[in-house]
C-alpha atoms as a PDB file:
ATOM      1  CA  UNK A   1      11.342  11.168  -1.084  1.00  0.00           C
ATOM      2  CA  UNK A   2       7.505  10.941  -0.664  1.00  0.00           C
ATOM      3  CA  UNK A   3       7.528  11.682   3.075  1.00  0.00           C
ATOM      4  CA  UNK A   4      10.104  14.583   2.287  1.00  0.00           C
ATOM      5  CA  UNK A   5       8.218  16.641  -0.221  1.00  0.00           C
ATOM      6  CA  UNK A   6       4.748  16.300   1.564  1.00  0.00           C
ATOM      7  CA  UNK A   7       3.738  19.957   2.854  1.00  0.00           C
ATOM      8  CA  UNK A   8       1.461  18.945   5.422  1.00  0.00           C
ATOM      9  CA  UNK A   9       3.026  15.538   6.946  1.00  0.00           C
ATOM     10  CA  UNK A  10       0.047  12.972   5.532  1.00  0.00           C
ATOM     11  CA  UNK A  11       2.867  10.671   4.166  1.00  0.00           C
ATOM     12  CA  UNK A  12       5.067   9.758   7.383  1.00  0.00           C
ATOM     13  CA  UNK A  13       7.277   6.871   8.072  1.00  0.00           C
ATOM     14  CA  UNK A  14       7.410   4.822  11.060  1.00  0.00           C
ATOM     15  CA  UNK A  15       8.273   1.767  12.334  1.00  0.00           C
ATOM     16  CA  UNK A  16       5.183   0.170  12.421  1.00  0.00           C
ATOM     17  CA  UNK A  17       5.859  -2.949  10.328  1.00  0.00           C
ATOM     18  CA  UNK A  18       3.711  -5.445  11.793  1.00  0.00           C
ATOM     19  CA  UNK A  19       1.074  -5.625   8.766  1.00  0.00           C
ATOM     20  CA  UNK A  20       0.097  -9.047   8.848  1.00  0.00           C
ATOM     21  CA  UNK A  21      -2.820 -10.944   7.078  1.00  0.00           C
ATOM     22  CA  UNK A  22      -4.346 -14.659   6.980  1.00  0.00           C
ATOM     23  CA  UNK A  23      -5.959 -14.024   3.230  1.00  0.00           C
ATOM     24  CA  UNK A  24      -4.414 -12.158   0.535  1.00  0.00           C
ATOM     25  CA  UNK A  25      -7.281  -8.839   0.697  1.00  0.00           C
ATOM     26  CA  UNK A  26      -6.535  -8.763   4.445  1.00  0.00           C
ATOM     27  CA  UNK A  27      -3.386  -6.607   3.114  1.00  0.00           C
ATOM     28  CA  UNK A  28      -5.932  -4.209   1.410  1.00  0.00           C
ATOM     29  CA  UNK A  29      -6.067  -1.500   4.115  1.00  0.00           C
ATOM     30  CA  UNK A  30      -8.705   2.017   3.633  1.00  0.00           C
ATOM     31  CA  UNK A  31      -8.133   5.390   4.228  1.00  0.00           C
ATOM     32  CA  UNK A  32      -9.874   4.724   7.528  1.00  0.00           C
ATOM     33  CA  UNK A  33      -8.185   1.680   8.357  1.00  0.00           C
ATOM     34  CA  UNK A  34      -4.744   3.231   7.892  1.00  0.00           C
ATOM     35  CA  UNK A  35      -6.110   6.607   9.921  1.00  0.00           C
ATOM     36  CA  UNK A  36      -6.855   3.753  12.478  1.00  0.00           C
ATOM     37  CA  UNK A  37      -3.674   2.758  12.923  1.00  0.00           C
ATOM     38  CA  UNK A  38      -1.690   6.070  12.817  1.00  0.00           C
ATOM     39  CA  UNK A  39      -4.305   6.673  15.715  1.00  0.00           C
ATOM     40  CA  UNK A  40      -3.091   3.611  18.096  1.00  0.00           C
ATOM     41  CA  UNK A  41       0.230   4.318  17.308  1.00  0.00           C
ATOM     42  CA  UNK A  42       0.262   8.486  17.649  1.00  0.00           C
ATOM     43  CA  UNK A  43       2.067   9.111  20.718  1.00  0.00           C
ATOM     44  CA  UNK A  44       5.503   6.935  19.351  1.00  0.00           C
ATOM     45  CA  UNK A  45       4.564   8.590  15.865  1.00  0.00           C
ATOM     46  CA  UNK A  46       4.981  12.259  17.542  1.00  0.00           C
ATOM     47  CA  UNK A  47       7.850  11.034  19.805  1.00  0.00           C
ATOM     48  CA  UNK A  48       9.840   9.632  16.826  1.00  0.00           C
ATOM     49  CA  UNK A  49       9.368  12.917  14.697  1.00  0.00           C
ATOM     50  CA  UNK A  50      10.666  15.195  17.200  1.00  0.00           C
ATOM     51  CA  UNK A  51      13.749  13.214  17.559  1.00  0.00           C
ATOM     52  CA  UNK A  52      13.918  13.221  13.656  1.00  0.00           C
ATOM     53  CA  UNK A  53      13.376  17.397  13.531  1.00  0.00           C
ATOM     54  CA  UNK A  54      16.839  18.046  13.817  1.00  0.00           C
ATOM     55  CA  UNK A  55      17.531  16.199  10.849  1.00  0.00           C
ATOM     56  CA  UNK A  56      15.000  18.092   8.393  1.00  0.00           C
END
């Protein structure tokens, strides 16, 4: 419902599941660490939501 009711797209599921950590802060992730990963993952981000665009 999050992802649905955000006006500008900053809450966006994917299927990017491979959070993984030896320790239990490695889990912890910033604002910039999460931006870092929406950044090496962008192009199958934007691929995946224009398949998905019919269905908004």
């Amino acid at each position: 419902m999050c992802e649905e009711s955000c006006p500008v797209d900053s809450i966006v599921e994917t299927r990017i599941f491979d959070y993984h950590g030896e320790e239990r802060g490695d889990l912890v992730y910033t604002k910039d660490m999460l931006l870092a990963v929406g950044d090496k993952h962008e192009k199958q981000i934007a691929a995946d939501r224009a398949i998905d665009k019919a269905f908004r």
